[in-house]
C-alpha atoms as a PDB file:
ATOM      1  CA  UNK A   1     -23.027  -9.695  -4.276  1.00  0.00           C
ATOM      2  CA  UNK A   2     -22.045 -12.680  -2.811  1.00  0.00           C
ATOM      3  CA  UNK A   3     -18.275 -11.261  -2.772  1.00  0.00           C
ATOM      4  CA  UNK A   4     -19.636  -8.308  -0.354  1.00  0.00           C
ATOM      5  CA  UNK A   5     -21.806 -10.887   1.668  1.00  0.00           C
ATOM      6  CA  UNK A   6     -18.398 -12.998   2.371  1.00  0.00           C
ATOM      7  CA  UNK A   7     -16.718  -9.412   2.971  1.00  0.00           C
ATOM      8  CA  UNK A   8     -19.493  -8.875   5.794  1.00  0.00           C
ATOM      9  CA  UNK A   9     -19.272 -11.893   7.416  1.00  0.00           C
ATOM     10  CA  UNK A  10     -15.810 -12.005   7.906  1.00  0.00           C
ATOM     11  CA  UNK A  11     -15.913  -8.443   9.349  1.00  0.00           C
ATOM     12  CA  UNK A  12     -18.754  -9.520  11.537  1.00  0.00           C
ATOM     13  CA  UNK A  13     -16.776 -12.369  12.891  1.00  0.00           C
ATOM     14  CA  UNK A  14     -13.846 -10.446  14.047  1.00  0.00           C
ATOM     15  CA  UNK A  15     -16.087  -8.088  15.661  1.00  0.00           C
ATOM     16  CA  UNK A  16     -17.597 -11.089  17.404  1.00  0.00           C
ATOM     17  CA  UNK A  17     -14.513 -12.959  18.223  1.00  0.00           C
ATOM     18  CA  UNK A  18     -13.292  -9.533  19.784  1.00  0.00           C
ATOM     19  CA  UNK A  19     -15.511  -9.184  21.719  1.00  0.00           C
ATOM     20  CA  UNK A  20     -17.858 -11.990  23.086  1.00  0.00           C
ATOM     21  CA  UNK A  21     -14.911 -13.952  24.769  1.00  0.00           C
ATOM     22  CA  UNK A  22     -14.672 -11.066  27.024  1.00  0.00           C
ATOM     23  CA  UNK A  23     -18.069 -10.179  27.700  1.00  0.00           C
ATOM     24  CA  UNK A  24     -18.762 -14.336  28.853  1.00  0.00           C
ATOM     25  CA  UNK A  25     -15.834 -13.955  31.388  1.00  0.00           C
ATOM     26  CA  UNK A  26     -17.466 -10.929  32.560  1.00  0.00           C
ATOM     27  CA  UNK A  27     -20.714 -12.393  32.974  1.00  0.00           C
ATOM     28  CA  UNK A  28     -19.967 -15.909  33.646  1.00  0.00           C
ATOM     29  CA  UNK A  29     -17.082 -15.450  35.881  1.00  0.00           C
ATOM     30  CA  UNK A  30     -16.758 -11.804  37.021  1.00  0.00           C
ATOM     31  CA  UNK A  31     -13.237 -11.723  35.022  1.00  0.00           C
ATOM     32  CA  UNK A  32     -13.587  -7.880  34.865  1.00  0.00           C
ATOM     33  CA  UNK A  33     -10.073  -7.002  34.341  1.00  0.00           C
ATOM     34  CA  UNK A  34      -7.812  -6.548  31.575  1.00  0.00           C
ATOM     35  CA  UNK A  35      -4.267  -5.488  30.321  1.00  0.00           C
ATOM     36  CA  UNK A  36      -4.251  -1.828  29.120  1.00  0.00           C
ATOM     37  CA  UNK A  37      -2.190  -3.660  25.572  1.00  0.00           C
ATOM     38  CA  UNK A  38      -4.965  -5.931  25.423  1.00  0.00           C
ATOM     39  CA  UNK A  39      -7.497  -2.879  26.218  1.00  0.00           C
ATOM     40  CA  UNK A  40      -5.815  -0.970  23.392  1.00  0.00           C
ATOM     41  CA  UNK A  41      -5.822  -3.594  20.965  1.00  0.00           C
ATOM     42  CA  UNK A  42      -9.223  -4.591  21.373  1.00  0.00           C
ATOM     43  CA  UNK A  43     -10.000  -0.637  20.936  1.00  0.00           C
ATOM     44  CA  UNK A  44      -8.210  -0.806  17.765  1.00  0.00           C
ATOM     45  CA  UNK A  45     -10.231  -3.744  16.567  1.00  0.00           C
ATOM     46  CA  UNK A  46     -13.433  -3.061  17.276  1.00  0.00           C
ATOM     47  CA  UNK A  47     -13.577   0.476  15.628  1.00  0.00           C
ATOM     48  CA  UNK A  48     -11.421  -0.530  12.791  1.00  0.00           C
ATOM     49  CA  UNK A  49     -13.593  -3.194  12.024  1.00  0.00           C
ATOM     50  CA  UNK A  50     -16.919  -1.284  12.563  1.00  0.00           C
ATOM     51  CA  UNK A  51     -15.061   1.130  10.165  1.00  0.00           C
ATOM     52  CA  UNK A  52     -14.736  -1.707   7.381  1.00  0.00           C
ATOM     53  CA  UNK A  53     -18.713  -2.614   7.995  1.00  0.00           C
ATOM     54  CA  UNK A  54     -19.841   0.230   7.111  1.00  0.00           C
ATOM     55  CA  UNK A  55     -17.534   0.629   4.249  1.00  0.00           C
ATOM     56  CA  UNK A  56     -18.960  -2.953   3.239  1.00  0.00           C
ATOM     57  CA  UNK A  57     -22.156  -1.515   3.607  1.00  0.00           C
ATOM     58  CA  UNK A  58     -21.599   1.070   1.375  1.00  0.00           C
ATOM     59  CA  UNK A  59     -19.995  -1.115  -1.217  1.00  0.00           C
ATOM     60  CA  UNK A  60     -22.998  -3.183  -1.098  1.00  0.00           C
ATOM     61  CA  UNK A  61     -25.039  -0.336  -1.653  1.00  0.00           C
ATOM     62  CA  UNK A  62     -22.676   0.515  -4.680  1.00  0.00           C
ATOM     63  CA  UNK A  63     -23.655  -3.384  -6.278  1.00  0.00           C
ATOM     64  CA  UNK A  64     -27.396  -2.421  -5.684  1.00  0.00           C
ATOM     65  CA  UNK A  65     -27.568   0.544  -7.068  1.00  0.00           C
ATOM     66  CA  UNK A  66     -25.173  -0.792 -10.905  1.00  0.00           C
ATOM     67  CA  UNK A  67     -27.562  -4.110 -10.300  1.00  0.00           C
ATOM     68  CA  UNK A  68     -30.401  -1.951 -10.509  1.00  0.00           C
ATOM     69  CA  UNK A  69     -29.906   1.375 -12.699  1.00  0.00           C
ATOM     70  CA  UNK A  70     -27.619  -0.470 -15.176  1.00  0.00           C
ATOM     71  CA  UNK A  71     -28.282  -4.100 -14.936  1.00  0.00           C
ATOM     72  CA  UNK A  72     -26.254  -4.640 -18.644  1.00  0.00           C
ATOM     73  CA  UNK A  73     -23.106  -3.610 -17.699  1.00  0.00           C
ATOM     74  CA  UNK A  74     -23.482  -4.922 -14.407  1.00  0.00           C
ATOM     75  CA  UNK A  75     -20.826  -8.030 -14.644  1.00  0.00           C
ATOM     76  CA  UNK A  76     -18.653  -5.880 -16.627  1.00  0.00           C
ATOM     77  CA  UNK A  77     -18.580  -2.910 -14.117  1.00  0.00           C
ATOM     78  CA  UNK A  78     -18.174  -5.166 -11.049  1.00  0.00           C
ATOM     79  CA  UNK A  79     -15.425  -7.448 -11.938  1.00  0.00           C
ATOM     80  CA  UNK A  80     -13.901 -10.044  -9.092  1.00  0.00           C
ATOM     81  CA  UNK A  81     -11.268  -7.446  -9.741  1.00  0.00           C
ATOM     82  CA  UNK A  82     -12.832  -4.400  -8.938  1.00  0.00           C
ATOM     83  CA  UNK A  83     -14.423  -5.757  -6.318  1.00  0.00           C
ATOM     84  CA  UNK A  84     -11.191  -6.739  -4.727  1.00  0.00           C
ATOM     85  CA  UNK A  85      -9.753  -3.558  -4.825  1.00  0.00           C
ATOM     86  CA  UNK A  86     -13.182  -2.284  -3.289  1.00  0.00           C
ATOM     87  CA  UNK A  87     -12.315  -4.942  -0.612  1.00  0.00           C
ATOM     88  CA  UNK A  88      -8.910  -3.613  -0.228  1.00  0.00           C
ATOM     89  CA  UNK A  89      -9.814  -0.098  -0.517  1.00  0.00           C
ATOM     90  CA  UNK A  90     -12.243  -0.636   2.533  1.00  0.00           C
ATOM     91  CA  UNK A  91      -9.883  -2.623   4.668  1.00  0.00           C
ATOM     92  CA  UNK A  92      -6.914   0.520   4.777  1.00  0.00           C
ATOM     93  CA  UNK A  93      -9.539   3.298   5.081  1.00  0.00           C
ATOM     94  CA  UNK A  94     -10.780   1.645   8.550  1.00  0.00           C
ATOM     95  CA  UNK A  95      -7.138   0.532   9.112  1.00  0.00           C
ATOM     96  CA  UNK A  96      -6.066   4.231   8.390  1.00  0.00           C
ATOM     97  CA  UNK A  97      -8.827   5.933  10.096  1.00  0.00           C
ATOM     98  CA  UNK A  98      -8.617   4.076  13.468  1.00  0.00           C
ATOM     99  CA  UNK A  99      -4.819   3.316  13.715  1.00  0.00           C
ATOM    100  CA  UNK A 100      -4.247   6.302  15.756  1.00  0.00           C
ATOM    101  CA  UNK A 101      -7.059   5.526  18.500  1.00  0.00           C
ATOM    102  CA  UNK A 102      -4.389   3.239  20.306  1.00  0.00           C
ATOM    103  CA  UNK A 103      -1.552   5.597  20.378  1.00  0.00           C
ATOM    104  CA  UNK A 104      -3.741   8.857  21.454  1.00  0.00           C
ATOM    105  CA  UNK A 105      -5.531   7.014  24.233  1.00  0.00           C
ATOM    106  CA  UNK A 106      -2.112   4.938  25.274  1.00  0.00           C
ATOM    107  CA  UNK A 107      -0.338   8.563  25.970  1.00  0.00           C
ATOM    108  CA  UNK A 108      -2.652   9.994  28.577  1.00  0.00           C
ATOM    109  CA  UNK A 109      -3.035  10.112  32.163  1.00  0.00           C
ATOM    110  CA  UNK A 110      -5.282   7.984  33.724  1.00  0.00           C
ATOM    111  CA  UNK A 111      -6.920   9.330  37.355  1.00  0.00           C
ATOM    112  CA  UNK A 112      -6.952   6.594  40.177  1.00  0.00           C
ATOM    113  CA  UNK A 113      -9.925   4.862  38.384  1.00  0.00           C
ATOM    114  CA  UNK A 114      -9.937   2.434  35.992  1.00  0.00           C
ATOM    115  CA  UNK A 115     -12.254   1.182  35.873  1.00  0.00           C
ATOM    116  CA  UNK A 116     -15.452   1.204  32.548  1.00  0.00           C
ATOM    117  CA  UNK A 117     -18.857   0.139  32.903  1.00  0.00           C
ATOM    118  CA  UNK A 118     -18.847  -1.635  29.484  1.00  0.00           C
ATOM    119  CA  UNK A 119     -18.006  -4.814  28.545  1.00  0.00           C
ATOM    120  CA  UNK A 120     -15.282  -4.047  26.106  1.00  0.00           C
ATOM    121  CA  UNK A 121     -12.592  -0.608  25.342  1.00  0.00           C
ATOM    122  CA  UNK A 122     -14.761   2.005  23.354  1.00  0.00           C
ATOM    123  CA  UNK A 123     -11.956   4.627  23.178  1.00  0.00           C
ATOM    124  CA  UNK A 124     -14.321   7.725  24.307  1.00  0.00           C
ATOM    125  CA  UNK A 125     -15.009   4.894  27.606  1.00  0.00           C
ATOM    126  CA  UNK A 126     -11.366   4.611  27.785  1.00  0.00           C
ATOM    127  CA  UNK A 127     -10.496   8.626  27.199  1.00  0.00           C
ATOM    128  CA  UNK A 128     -13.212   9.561  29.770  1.00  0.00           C
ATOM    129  CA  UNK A 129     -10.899   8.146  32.510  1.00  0.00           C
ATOM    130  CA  UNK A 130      -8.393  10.682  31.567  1.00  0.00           C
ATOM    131  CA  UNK A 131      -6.884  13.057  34.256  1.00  0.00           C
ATOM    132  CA  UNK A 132      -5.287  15.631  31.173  1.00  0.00           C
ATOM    133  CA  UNK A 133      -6.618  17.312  28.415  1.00  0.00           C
ATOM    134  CA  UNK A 134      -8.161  15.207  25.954  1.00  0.00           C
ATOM    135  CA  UNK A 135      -9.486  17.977  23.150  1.00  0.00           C
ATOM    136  CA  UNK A 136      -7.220  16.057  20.490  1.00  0.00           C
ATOM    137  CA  UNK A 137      -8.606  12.620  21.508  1.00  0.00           C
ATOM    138  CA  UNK A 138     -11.849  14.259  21.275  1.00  0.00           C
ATOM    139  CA  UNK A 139     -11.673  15.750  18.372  1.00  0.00           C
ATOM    140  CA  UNK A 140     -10.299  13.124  16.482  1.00  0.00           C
ATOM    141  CA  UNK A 141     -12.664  10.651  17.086  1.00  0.00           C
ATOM    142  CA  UNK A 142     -15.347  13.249  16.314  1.00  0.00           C
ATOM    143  CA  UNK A 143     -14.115  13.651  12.595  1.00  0.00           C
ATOM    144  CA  UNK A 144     -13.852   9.923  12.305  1.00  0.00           C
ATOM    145  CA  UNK A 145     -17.800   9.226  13.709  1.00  0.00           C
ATOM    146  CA  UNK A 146     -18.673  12.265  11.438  1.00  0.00           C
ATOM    147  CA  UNK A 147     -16.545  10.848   8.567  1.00  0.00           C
ATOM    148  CA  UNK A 148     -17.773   7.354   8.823  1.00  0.00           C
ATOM    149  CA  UNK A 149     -21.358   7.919   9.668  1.00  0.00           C
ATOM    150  CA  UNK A 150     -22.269  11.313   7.889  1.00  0.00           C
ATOM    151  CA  UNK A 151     -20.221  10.302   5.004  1.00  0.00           C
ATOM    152  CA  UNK A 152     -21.686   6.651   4.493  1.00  0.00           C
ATOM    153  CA  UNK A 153     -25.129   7.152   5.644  1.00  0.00           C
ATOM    154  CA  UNK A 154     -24.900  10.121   2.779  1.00  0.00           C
ATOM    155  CA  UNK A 155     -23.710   7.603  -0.084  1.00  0.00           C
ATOM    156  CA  UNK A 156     -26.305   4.732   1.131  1.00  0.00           C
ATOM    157  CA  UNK A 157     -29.046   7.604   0.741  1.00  0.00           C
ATOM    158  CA  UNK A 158     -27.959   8.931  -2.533  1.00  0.00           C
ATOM    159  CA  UNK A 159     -27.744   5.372  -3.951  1.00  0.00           C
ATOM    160  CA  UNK A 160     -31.297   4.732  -2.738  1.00  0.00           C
ATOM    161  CA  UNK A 161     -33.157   7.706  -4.091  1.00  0.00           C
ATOM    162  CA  UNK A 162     -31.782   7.136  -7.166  1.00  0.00           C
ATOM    163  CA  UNK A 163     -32.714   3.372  -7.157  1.00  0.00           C
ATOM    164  CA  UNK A 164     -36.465   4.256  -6.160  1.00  0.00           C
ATOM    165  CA  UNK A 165     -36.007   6.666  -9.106  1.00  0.00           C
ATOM    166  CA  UNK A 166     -34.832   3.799 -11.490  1.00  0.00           C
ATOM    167  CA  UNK A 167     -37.604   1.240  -9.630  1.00  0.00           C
ATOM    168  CA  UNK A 168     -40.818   3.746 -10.339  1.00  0.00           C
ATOM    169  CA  UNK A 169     -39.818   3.965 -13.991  1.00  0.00           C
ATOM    170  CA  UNK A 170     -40.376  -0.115 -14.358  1.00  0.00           C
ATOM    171  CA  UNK A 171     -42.819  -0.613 -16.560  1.00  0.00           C
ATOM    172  CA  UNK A 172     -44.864  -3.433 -14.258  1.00  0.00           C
ATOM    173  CA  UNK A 173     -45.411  -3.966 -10.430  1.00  0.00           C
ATOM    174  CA  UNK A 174     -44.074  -7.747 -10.673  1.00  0.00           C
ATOM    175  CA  UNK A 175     -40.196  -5.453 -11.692  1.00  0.00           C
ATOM    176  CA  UNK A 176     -40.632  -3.142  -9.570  1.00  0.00           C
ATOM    177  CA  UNK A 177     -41.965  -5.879  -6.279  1.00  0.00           C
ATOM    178  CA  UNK A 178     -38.087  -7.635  -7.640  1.00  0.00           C
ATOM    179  CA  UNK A 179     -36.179  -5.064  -7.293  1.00  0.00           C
ATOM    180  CA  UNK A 180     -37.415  -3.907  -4.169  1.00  0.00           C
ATOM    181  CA  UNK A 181     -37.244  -7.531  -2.833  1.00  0.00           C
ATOM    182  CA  UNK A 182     -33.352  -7.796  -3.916  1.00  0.00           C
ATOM    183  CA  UNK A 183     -32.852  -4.531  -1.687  1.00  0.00           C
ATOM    184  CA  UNK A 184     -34.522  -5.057   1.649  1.00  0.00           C
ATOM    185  CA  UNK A 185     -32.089  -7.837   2.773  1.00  0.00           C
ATOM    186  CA  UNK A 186     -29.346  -4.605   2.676  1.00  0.00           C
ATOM    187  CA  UNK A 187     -31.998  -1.928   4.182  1.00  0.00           C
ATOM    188  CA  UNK A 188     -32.570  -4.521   6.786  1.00  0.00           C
ATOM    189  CA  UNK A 189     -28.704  -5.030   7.852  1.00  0.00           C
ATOM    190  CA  UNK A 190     -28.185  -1.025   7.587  1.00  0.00           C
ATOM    191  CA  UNK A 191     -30.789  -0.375  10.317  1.00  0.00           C
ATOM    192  CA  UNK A 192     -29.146  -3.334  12.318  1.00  0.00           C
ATOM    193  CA  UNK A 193     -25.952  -1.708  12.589  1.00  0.00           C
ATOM    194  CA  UNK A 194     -26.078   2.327  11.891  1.00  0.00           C
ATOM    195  CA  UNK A 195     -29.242   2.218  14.552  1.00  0.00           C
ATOM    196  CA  UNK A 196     -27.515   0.918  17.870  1.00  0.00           C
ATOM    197  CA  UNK A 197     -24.568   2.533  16.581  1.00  0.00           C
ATOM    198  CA  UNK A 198     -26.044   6.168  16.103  1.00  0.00           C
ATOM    199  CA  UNK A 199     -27.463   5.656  19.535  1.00  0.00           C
ATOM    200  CA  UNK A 200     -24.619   4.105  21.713  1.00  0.00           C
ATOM    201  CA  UNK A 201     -22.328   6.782  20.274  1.00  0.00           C
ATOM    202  CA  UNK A 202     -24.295   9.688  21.198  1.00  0.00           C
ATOM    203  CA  UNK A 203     -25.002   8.392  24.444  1.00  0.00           C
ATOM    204  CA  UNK A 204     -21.108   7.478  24.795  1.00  0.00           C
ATOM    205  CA  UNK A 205     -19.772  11.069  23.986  1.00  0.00           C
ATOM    206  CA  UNK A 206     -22.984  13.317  24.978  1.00  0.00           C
ATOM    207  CA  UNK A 207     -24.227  11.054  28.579  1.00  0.00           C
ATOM    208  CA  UNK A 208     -23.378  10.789  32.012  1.00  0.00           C
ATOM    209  CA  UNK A 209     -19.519   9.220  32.832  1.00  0.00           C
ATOM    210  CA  UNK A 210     -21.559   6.800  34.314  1.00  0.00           C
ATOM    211  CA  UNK A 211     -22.753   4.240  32.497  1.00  0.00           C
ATOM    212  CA  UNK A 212     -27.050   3.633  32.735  1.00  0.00           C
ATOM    213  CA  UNK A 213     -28.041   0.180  31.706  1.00  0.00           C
ATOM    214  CA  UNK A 214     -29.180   1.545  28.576  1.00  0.00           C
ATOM    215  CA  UNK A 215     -26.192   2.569  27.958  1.00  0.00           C
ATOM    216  CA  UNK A 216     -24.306  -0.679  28.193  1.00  0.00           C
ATOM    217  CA  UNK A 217     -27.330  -2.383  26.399  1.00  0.00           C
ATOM    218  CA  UNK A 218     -26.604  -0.205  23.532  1.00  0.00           C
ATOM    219  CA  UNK A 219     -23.139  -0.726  23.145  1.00  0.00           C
ATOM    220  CA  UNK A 220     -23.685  -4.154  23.688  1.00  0.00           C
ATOM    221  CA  UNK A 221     -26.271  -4.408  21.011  1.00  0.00           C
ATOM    222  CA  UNK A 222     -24.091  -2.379  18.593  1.00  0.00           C
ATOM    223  CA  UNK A 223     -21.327  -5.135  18.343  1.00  0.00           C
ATOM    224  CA  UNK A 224     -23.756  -7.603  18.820  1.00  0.00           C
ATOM    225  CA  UNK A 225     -26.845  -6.904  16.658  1.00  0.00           C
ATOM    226  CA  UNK A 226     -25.689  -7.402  13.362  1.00  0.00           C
ATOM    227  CA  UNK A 227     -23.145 -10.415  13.543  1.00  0.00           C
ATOM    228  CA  UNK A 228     -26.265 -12.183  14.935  1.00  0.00           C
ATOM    229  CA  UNK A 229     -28.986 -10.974  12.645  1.00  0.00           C
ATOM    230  CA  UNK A 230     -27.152 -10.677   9.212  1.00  0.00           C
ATOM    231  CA  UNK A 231     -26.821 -14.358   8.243  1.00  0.00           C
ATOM    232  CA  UNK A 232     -30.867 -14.303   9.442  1.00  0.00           C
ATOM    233  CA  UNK A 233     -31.464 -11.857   7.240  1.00  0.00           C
ATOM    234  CA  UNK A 234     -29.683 -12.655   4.133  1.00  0.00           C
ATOM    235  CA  UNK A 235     -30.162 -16.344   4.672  1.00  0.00           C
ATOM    236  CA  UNK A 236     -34.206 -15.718   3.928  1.00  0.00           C
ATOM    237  CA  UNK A 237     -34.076 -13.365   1.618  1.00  0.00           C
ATOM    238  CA  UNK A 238     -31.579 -14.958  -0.751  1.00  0.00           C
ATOM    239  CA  UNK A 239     -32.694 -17.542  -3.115  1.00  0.00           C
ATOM    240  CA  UNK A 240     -29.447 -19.465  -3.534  1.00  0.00           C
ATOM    241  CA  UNK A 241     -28.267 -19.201   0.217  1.00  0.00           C
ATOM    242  CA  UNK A 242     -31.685 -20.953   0.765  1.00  0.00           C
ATOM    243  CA  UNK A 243     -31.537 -23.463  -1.458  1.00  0.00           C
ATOM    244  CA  UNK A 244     -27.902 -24.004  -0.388  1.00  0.00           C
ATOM    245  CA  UNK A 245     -29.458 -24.946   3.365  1.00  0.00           C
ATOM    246  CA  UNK A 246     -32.159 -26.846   1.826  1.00  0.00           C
ATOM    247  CA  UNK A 247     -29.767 -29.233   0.174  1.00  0.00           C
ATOM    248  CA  UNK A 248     -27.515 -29.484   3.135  1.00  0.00           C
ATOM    249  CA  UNK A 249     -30.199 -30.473   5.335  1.00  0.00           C
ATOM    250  CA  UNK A 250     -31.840 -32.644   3.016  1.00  0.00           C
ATOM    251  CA  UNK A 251     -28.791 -34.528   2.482  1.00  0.00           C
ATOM    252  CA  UNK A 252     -28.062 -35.246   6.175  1.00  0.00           C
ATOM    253  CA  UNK A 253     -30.411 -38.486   6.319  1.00  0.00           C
ATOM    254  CA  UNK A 254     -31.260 -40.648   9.795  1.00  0.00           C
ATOM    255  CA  UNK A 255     -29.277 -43.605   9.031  1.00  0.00           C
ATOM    256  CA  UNK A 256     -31.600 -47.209  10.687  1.00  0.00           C
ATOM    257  CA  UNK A 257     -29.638 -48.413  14.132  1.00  0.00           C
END
């Protein structure tokens, strides 16, 4: 578990570091423009690294689910090795899924403006600016939000029902109160980041070209959300991370003058 929890929060801080320098010089400075590499780059970035959370997501879902339905073979099952090829494994599908967003948007033809009302290069923002035809570009990133979210939010559910199975078979409430308490941390950080990210994607491809305030709240909130909330959420709800903090405050005593 803790493997997966340092998998998230290195995903979450590239997303961060992505994008929150930009969206300061936005809104502290009005720095509002940006090189179309650096545009592209971000692009790439950002969606292959939302790619990788939710494959996290579903690999965490994967430890709760052996935790819980097979709690024996659990340490035998999910080796440090296996986990690092699930690491791997989730690293070149969003790599391989989102390599191509660069290269499809980077070979269109842009109208005079160009100019996005977001704080950072979703490629259906960028591909909306497009003079041509942009079916492929369409298309494409389609099958990868239909991949990705379909696909995962599928897995996440089918490990779930059979957990609740496994959980109403316990034979007392203080089991089954456990293992319901070792899952909500993960339920938690799912709604955190398929939520926004449900919503700012069907308002992306499916709204107005112009961006509404809700609209740029959302896709603020769905880069933003769960790099904030996650260590919250995982910091209360798990027993070592706690007493972790504990100690390291404790230890940090007021020296006299």
């Amino acid at each position: 578990m803790f493997l997966f929890l340092a998998m998230l929060s290195f995903v979450d801080l590239i997303l961060s570091f992505s994008t929150v320098p930009k969206m300061l010089a936005i809104f502290w400075f009005g720095a509002t423009a940006i090189s179309s590499y650096a545009c592209l780059s971000q692009m790439f970035v950002i969606h292959a690294f939302s790619a990788m959370e939710s494959g996290v997501l579903v690999a965490m879902a994967l430890d709760r689910f052996v935790a819980i339905c097979n709690p024996l073979h659990y340490a035998t099952i999910l080796t440090p090795e296996v986990v690092a090829k699930i690491g791997g494994l989730v690293a070149l599908r969003g790599v391989g899924l989102t390599i191509f967003f660069p290269s499809l948007a980077h070979r269109l033809s842009y109208c005079d403006s160009h100019t996005i009302a977001y704080t950072y290069c979703e490629h259906m923002a960028v591909v909306k600016l497009a003079c041509g035809a942009t079916t492929v570009d369409s298309l494409y990133a389609f099958a990868v939000a239909i991949f990705l979210g379909v696909g995962d939010v599928a897995f996440i559910a089918y490990s779930y029902v059979q957990i609740v199975k496994t959980v109403m078979h316990f034979p007392s409430s203080e089991a089954r109160s456990k293992a319901g308490s070792t899952c909500t941390a993960h339920v938690c950080v799912i709604l955190f980041f398929y939520g926004p990210g449900f919503l700012s994607v069907v308002m992306q491809r499916f709204g107005p070209p112009t961006a509404s305030a809700a609209k740029v709240i959302l896709a603020n909130l769905y880069l933003l959300f769960p790099p904030a909330l996650d260590p919250i959420v995982y910091g209360v709800k798990t027993k070592q991370i706690r007493e972790c903090l504990f100690t390291i405050i404790c230890s940090k005593k007021i020296e006299p003058t």
